[in-house]
Every structure is written in C-alpha cells, then in structure tokens.
N, C-alpha and C. Protein backbone atom coordinates (compact mmCIF):
# COMPACT_ATOMS: atom_id res chain seq x y z
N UNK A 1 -20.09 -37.95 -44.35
CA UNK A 1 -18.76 -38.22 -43.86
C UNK A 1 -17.83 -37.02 -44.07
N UNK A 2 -17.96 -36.60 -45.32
CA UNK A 2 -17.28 -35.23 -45.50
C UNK A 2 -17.00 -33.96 -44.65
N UNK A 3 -18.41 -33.91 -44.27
CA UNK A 3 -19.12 -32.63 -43.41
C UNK A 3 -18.68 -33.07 -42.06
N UNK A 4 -18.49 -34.00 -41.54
CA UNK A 4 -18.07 -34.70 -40.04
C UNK A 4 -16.21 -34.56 -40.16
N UNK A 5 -15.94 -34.29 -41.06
CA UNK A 5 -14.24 -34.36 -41.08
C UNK A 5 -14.02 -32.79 -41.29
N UNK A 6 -15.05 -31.93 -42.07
CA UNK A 6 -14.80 -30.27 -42.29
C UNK A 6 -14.89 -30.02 -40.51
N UNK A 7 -16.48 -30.51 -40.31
CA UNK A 7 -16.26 -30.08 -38.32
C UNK A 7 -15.23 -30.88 -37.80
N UNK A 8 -14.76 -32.00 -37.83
CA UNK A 8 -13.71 -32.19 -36.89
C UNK A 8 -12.59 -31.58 -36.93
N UNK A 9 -11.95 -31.05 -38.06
CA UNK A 9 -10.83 -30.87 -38.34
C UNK A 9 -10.40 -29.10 -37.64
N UNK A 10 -11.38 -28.50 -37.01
CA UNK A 10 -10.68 -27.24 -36.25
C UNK A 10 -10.50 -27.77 -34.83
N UNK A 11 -11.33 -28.63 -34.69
CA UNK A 11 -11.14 -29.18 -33.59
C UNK A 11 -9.47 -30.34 -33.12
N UNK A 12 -9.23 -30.39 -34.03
CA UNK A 12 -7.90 -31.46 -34.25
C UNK A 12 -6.80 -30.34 -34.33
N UNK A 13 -6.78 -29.34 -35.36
CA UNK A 13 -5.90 -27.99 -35.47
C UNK A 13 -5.56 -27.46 -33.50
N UNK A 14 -6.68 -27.10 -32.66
CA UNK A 14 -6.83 -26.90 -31.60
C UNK A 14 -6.15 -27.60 -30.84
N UNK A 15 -6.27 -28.80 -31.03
CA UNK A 15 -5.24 -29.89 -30.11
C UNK A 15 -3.94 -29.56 -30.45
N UNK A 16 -3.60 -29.72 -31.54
CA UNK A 16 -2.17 -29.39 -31.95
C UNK A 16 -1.83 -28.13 -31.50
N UNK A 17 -2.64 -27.01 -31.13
CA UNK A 17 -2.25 -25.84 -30.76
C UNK A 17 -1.76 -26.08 -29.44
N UNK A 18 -2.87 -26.34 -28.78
CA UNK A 18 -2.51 -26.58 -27.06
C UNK A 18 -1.55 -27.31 -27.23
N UNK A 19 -1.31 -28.40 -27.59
CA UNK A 19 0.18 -29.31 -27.59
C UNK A 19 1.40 -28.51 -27.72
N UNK A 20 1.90 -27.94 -28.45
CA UNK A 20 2.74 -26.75 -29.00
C UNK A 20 2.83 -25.77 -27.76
N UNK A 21 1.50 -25.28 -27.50
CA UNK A 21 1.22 -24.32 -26.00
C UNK A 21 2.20 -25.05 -24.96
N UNK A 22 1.68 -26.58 -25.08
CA UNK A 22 2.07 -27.29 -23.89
C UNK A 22 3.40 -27.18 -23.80
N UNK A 23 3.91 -28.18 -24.76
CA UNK A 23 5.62 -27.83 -25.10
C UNK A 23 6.30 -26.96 -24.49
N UNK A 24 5.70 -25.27 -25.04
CA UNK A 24 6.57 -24.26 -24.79
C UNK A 24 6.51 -24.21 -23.10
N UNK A 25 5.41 -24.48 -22.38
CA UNK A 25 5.05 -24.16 -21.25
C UNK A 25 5.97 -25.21 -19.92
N UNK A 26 6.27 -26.73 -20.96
CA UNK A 26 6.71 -27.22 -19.98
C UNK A 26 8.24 -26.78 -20.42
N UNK A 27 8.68 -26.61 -21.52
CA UNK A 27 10.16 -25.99 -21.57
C UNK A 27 10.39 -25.28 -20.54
N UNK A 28 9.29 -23.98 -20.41
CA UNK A 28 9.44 -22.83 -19.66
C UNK A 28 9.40 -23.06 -18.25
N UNK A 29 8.60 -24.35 -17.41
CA UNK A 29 8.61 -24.74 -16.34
C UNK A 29 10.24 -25.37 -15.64
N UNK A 30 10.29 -25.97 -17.12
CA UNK A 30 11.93 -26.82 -16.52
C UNK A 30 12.68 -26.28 -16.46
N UNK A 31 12.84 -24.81 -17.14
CA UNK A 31 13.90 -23.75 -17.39
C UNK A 31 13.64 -23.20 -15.99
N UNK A 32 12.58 -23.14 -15.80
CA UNK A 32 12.66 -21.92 -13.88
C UNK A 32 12.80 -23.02 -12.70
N UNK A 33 12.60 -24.21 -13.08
CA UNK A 33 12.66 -25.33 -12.01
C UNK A 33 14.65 -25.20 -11.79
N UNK A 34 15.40 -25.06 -12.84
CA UNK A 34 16.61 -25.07 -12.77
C UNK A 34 17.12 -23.64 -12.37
N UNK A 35 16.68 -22.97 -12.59
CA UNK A 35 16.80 -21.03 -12.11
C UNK A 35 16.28 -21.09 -10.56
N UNK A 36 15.22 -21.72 -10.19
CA UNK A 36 14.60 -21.81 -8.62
C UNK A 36 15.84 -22.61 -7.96
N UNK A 37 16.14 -23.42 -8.72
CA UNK A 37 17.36 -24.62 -7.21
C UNK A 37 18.25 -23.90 -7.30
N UNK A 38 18.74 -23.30 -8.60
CA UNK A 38 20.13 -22.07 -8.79
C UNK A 38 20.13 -21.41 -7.47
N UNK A 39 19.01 -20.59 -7.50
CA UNK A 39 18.66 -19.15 -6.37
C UNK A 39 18.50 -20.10 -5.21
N UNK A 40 17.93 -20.87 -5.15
CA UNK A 40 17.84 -21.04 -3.64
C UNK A 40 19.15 -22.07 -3.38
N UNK A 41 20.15 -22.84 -4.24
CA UNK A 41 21.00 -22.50 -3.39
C UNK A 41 21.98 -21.80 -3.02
N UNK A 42 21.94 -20.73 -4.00
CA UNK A 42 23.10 -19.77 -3.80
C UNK A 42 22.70 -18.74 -2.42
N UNK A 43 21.15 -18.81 -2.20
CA UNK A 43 20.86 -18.55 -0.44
C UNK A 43 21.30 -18.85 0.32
N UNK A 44 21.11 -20.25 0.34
CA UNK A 44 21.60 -21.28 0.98
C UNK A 44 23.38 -20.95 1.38
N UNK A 45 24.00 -20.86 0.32
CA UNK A 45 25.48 -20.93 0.59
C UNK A 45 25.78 -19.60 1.04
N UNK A 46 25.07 -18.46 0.61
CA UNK A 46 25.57 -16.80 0.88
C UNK A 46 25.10 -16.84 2.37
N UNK A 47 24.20 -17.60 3.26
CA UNK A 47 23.59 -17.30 4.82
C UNK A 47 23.96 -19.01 5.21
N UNK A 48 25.01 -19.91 4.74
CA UNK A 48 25.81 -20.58 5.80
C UNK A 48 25.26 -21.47 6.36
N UNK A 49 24.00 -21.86 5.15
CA UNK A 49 22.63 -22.93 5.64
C UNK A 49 22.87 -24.15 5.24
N UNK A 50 23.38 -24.33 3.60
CA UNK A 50 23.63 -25.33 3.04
C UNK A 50 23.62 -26.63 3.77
N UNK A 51 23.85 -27.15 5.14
CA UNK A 51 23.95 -28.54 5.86
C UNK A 51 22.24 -28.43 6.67
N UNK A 52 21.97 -27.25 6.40
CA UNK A 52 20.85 -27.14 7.83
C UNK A 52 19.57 -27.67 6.96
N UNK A 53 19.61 -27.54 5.75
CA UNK A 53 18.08 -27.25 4.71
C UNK A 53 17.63 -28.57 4.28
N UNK A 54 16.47 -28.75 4.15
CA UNK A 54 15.92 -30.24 3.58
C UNK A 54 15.30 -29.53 2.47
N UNK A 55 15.47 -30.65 1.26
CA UNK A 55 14.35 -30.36 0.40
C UNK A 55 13.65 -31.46 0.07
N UNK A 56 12.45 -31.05 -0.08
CA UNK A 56 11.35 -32.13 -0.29
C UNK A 56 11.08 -32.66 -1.73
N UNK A 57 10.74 -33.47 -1.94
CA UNK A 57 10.41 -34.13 -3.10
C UNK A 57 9.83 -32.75 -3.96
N UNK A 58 8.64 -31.72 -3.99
CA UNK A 58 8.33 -31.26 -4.74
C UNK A 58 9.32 -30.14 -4.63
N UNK A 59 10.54 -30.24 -4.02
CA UNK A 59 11.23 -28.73 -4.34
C UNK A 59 11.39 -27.66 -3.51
N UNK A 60 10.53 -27.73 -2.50
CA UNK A 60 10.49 -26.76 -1.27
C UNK A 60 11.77 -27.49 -0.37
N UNK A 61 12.34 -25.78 0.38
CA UNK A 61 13.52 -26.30 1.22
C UNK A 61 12.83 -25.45 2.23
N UNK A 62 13.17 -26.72 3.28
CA UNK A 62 13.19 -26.04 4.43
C UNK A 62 13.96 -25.99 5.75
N UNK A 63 14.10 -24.58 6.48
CA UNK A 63 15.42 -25.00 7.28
C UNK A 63 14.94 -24.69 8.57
N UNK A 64 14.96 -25.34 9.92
CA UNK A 64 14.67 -25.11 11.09
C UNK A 64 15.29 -24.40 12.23
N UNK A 65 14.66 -23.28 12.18
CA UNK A 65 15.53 -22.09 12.95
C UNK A 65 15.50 -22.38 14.94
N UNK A 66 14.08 -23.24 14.79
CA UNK A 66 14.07 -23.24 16.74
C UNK A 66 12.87 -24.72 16.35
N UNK A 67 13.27 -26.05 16.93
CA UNK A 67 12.29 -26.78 17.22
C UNK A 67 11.18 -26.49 18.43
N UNK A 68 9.85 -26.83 18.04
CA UNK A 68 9.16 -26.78 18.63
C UNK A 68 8.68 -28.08 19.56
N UNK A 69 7.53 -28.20 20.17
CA UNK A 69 7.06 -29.15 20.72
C UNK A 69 6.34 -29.37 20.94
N UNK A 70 5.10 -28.62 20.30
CA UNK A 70 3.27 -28.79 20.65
C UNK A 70 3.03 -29.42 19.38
N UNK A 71 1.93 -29.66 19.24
CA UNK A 71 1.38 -30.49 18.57
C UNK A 71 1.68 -30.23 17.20
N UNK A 72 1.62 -31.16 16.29
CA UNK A 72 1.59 -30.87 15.15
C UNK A 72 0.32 -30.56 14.20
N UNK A 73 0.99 -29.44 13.22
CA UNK A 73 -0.04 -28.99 12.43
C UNK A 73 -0.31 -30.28 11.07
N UNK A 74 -1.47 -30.15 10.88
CA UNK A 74 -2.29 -31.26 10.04
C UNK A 74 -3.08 -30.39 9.31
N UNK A 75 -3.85 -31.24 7.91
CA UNK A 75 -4.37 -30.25 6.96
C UNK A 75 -6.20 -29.71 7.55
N UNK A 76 -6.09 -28.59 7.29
CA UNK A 76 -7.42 -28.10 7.47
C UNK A 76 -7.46 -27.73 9.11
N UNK A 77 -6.14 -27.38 9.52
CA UNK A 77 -6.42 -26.48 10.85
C UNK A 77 -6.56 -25.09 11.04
N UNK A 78 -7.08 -24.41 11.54
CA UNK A 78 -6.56 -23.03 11.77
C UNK A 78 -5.09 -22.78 12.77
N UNK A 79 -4.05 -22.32 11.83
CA UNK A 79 -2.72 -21.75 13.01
C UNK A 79 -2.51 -20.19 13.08
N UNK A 80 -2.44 -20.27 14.05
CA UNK A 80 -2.11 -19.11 14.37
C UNK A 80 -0.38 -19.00 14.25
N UNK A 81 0.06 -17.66 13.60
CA UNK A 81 1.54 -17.84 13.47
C UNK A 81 1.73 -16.19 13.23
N UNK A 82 3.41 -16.57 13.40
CA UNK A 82 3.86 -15.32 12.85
C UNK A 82 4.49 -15.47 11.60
N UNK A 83 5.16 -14.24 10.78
CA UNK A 83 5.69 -14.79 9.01
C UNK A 83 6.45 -13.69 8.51
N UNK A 84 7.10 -13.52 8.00
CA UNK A 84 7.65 -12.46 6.86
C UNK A 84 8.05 -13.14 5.87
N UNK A 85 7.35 -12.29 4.64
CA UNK A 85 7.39 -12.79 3.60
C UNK A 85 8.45 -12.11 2.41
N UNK A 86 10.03 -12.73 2.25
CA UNK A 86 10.74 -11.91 1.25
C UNK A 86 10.65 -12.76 -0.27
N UNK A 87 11.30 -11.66 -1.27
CA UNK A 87 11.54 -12.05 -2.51
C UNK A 87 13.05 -12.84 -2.59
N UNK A 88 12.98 -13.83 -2.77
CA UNK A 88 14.48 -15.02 -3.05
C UNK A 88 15.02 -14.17 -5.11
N UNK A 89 13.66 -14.09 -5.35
CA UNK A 89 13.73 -13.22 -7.22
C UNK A 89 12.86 -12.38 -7.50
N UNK A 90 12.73 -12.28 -8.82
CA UNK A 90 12.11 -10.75 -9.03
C UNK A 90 11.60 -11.81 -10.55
N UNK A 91 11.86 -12.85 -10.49
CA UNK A 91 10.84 -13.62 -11.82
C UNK A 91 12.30 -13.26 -13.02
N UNK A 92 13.21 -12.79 -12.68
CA UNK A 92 14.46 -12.69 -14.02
C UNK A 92 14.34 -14.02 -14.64
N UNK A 93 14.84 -14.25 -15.79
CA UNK A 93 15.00 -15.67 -16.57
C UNK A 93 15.39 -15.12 -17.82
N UNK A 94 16.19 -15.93 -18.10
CA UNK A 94 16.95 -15.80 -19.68
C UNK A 94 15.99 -16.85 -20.80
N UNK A 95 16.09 -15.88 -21.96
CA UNK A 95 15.36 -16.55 -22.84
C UNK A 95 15.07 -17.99 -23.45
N UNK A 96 13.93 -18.76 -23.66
CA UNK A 96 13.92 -20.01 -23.56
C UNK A 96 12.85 -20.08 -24.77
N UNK A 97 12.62 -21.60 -24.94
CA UNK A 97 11.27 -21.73 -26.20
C UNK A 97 10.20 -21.13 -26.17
N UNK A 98 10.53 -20.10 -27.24
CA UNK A 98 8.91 -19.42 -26.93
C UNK A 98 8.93 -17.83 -26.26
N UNK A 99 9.19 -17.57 -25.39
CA UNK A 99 9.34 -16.61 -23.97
C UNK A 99 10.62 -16.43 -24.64
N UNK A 100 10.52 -14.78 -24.85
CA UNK A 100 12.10 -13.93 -24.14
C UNK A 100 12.38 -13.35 -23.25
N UNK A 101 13.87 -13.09 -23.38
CA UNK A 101 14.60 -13.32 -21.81
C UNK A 101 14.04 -12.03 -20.74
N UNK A 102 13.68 -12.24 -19.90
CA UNK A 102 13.40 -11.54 -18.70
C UNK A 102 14.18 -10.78 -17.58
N UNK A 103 14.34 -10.04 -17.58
CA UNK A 103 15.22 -8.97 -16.32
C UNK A 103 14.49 -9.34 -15.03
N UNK A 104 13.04 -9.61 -15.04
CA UNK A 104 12.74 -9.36 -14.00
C UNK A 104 11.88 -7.88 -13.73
N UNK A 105 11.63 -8.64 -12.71
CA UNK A 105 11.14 -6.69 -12.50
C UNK A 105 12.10 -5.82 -10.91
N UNK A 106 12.24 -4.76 -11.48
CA UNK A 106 13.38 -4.29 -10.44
C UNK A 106 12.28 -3.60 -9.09
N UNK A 107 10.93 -3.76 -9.15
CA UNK A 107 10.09 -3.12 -8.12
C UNK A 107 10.63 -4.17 -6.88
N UNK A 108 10.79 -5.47 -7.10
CA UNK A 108 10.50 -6.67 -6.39
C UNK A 108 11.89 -6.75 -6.16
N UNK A 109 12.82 -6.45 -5.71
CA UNK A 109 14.49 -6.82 -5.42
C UNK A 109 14.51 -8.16 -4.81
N UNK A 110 15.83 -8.42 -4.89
CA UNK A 110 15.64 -9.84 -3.55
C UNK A 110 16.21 -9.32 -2.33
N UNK A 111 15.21 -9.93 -1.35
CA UNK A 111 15.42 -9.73 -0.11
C UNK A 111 14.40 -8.73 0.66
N UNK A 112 13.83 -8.10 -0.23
CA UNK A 112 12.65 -7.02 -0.27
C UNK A 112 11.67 -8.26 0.71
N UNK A 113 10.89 -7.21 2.00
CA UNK A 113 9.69 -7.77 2.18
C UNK A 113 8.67 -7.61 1.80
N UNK A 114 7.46 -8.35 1.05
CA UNK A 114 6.20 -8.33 0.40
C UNK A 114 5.22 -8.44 1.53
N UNK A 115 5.46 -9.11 2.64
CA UNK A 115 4.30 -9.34 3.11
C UNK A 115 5.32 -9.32 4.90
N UNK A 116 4.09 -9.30 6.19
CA UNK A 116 4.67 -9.32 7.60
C UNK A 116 3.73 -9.36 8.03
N UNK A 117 3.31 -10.50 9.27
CA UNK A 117 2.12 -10.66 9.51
C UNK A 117 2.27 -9.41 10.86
N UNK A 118 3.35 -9.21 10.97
CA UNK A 118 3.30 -8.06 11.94
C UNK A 118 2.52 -6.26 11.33
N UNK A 119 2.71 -6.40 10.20
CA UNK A 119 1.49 -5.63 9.63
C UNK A 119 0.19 -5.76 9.75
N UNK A 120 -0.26 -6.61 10.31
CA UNK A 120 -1.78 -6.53 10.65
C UNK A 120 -2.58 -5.68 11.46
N UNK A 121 -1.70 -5.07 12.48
CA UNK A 121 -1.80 -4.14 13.87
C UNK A 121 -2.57 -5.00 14.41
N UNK A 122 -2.06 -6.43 15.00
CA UNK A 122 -2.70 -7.40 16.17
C UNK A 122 -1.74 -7.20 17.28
N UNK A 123 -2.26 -7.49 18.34
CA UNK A 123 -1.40 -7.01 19.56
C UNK A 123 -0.29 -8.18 19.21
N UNK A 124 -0.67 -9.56 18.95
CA UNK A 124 0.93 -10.64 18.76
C UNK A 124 1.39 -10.41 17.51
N UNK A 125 0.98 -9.38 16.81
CA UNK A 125 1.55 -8.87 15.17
C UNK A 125 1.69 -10.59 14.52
N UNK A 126 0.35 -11.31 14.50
CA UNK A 126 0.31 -12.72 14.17
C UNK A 126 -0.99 -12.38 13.08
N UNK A 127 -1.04 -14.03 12.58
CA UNK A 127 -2.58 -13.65 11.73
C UNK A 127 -2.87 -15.56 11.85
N UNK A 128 -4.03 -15.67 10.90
CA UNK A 128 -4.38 -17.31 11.76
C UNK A 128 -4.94 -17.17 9.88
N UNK A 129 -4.24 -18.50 9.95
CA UNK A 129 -4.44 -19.05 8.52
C UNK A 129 -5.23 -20.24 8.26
N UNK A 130 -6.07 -20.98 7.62
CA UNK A 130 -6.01 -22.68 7.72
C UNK A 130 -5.66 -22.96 6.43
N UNK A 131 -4.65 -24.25 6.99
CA UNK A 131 -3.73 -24.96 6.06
C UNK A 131 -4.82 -25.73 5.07
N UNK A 132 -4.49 -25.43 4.02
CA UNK A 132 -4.57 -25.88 2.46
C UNK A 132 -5.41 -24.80 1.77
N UNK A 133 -5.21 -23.74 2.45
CA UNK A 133 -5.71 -22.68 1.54
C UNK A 133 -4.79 -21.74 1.11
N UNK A 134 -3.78 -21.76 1.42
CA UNK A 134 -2.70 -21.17 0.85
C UNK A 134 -1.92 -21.53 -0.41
N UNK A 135 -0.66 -21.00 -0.90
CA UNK A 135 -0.23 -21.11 -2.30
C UNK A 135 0.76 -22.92 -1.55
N UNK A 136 0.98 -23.74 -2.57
CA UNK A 136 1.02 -24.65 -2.30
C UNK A 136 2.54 -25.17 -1.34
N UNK A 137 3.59 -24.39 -1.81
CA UNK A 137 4.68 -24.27 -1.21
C UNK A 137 4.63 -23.97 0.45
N UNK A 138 3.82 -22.88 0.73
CA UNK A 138 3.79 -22.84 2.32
C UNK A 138 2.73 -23.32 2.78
N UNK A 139 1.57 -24.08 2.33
CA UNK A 139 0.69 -25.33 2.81
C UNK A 139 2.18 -26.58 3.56
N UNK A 140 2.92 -27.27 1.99
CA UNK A 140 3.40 -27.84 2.50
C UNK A 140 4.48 -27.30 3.83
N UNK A 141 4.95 -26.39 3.68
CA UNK A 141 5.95 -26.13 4.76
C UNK A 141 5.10 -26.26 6.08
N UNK A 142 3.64 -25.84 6.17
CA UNK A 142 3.52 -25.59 7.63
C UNK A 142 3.25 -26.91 8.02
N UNK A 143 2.62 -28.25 7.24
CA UNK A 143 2.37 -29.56 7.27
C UNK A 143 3.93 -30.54 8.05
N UNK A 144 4.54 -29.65 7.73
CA UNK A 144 5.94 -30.05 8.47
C UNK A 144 6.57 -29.23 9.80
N UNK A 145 5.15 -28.83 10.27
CA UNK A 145 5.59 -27.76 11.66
C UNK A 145 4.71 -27.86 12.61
N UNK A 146 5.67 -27.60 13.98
CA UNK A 146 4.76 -28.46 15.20
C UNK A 146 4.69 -26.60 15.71
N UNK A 147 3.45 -27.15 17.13
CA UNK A 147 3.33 -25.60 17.79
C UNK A 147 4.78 -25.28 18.21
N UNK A 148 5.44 -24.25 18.03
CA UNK A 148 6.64 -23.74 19.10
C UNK A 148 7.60 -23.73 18.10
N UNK A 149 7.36 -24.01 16.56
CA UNK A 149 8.40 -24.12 15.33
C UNK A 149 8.85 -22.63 15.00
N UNK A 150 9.94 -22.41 14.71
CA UNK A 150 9.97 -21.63 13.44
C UNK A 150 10.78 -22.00 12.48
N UNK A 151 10.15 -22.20 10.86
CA UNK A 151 11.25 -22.53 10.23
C UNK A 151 11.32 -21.74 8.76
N UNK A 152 12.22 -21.40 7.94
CA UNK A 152 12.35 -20.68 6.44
C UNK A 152 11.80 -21.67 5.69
N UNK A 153 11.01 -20.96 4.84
CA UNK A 153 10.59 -21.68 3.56
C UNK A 153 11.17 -21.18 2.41
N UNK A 154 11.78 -22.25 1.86
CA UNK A 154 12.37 -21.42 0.60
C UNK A 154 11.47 -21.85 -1.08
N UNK A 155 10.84 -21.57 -1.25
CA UNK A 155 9.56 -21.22 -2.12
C UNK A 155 9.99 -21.50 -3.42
N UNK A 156 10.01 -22.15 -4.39
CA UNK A 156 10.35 -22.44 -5.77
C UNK A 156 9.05 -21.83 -6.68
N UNK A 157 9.44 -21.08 -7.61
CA UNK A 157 8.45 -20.05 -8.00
C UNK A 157 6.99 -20.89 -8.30
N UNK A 158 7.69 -22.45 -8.90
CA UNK A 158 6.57 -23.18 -9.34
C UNK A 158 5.06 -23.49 -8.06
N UNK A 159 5.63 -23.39 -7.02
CA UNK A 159 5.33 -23.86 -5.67
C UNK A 159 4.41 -22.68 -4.68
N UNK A 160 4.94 -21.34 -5.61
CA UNK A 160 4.18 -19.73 -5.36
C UNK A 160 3.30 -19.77 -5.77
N UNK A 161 3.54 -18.33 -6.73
CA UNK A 161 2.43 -18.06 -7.65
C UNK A 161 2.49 -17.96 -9.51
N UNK A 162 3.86 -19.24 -9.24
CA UNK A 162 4.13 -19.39 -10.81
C UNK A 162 3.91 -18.23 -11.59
N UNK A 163 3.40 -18.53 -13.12
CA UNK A 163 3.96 -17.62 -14.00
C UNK A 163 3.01 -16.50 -14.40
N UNK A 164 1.95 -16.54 -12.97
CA UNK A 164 0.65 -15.83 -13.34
C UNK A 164 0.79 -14.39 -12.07
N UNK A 165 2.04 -14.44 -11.33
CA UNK A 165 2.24 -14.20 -9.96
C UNK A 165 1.04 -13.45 -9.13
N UNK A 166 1.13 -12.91 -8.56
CA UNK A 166 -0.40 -12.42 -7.72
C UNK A 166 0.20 -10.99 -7.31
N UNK A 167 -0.70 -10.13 -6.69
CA UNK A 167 -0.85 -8.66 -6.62
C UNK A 167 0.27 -8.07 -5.85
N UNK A 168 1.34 -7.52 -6.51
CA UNK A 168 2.91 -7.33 -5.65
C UNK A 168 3.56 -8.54 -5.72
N UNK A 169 3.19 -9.56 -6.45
CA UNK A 169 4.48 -10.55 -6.23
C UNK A 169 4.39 -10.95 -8.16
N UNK A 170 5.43 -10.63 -8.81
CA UNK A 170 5.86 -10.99 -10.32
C UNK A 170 5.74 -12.26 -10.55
N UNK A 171 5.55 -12.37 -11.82
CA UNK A 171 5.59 -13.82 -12.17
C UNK A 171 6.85 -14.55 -11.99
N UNK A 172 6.64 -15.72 -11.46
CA UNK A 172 8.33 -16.59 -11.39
C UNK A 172 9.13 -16.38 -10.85
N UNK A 173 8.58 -16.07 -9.40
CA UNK A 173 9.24 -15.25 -8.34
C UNK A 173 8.97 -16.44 -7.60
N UNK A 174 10.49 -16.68 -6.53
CA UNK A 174 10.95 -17.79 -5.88
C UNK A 174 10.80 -16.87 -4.39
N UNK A 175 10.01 -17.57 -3.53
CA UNK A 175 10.06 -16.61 -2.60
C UNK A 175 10.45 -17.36 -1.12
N UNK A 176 10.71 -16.82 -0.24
CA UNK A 176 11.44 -17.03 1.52
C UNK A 176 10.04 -16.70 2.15
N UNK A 177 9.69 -17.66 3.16
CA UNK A 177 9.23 -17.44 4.13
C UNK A 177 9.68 -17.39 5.43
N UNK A 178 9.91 -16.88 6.67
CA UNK A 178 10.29 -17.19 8.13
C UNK A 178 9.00 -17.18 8.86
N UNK A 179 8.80 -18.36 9.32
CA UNK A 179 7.66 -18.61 9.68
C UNK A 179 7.64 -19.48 11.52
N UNK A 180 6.87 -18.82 12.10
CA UNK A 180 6.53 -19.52 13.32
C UNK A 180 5.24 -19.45 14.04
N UNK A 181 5.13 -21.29 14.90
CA UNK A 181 3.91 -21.12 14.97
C UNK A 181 3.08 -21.33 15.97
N UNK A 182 2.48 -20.06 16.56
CA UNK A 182 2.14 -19.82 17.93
C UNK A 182 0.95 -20.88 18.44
N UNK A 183 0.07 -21.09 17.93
CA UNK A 183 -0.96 -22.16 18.22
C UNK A 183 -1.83 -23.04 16.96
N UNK A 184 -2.02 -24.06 17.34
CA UNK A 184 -3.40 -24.50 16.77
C UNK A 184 -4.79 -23.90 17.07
N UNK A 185 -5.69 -23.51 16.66
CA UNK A 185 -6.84 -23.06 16.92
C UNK A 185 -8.18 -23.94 16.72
C-alpha cells in the first residue's frame, strides 16, 4: 500500500501542476477575449461599421460589404474566393496571472497585410480553399457566405492562431479578413 501511494503521488503533484497551468491559461484567455472585443470594436467605430457588424456567439464579427446570391457555402466544399488578410493587433496585452505585459510585436502593425490571395500570380488573383480546414474563425465566417458575397471577418485572436500564432502572424493577434466568394467548386 505504501509503494502504490510513493507511485501515485507524482502523479497527483502533476495534476495539480496542469490545474495551476490551467488557471493561468484560462486567466490569460479571458484577459485577450476582453482586449479582442476592445480592438475590434474600436474598428468597428474608427471605419463607421458599428450598426453594420454581427457577432456570433463564438466572437467572430462579421460585416457584409455586397450580398450575394449563389448558393451557399456548406462544410467540406471547395470555394474558390478572393481575401486579404490584415493585422486588427500585433498580440500587445498588459500583464495578467502568470504572463507579463506584452508590447506586442512592432513587425506586425495594425492594418499591415499578412496575407492576399492576389499574391498567388493566378490570372483571378483568387485561391480555392475547403471549408473546415482553415483556422476556426474564417471556417466559420465563410459558413455564413453565399456565391457573389463579400464580407470582413473580424477574427478574435482566440478564433486565429491564439497564443501559439503561426509563421508571420504573433501570438494573440486579432486579425481582419475581406473576403469574397467567386464559386463553389
């Protein structure tokens, strides 16, 4: 019985670690969940959108620049579209449990473009994606777009590439999409 409580007991220490991990992690989530609605709506109010934008239950806003009228996109299609992809942040955040405070990184400005599907050198400067393989924020946005759409996604960092960010885009970076969408395939 002894020897069964010496092995259990790093194993119990471990839990308590991750718990503690957890803690700090969801502090740190709720702290950028309130920094993401900050930034996106002070977008919102600086470009005169504020009445135009929906936001969805998980946090994504989106605002409709031209309705479309072809069919709607559903999960696991290939679309063909066009996109530019800007920085809404640069991952800044003031210090919280655990994590100190963050500037950000100044490579990534806001408003900076990261990505343009017109960079591809395709003659429709388009690229063809299928929905649910993308970061989860612009899955959902395109799930809410018919052929002939274009609409902004306004990206809540949690909804990106959270706090791990991906190659040119910082961690906890809230990002804009303008997105439209030329066909189903």
């Amino acid at each position: 019985m002894a020897a069964l409580l010496l092995v259990a007991t790093p194993a119990l220490w471990s839990c308590n670690s991750q718990t503690t991990l957890q803690k700090q992690l969801t502090a740190h989530q709720d702290q950028l969940k309130q920094i993401d609605e900050d930034t996106i709506q002070s977008y919102l109010r600086r470009n005169n959108l504020l009445g135009k934008a929906t936001r969805t239950n998980s946090g994504l806003y989106v605002v409709s620049v031209v309705d479309g009228t072809g069919a709607a996109v559903k999960a696991g299609d290939n679309v063909r579209l066009k996109y530019v992809g800007k920085f809404l942040s640069n991952g800044a955040h003031p210090a919280s449990d655990g994590y100190p405070a963050s500037p950000g990184d100044p490579r990534y400005p806001q408003g900076a473009i990261f990505d343009n599907s017109a960079d591809n050198h395709t003659p429709c400067g388009c690229t063809v994606f299928t929905v649910g393989t993308l970061t989860a924020g612009f899955n959902e946005g395109l799930l809410l777009m018919r052929v002939g759409d274009r609409k902004l996604f306004l990206v809540p960092s949690r909804l990106a590439y959270g706090p791990s960010g991906n190659t040119g885009i910082p961690a906890d970076a809230a990002l804009l999409f303008d997105v439209e969408i030329l066909s189903i395939q």
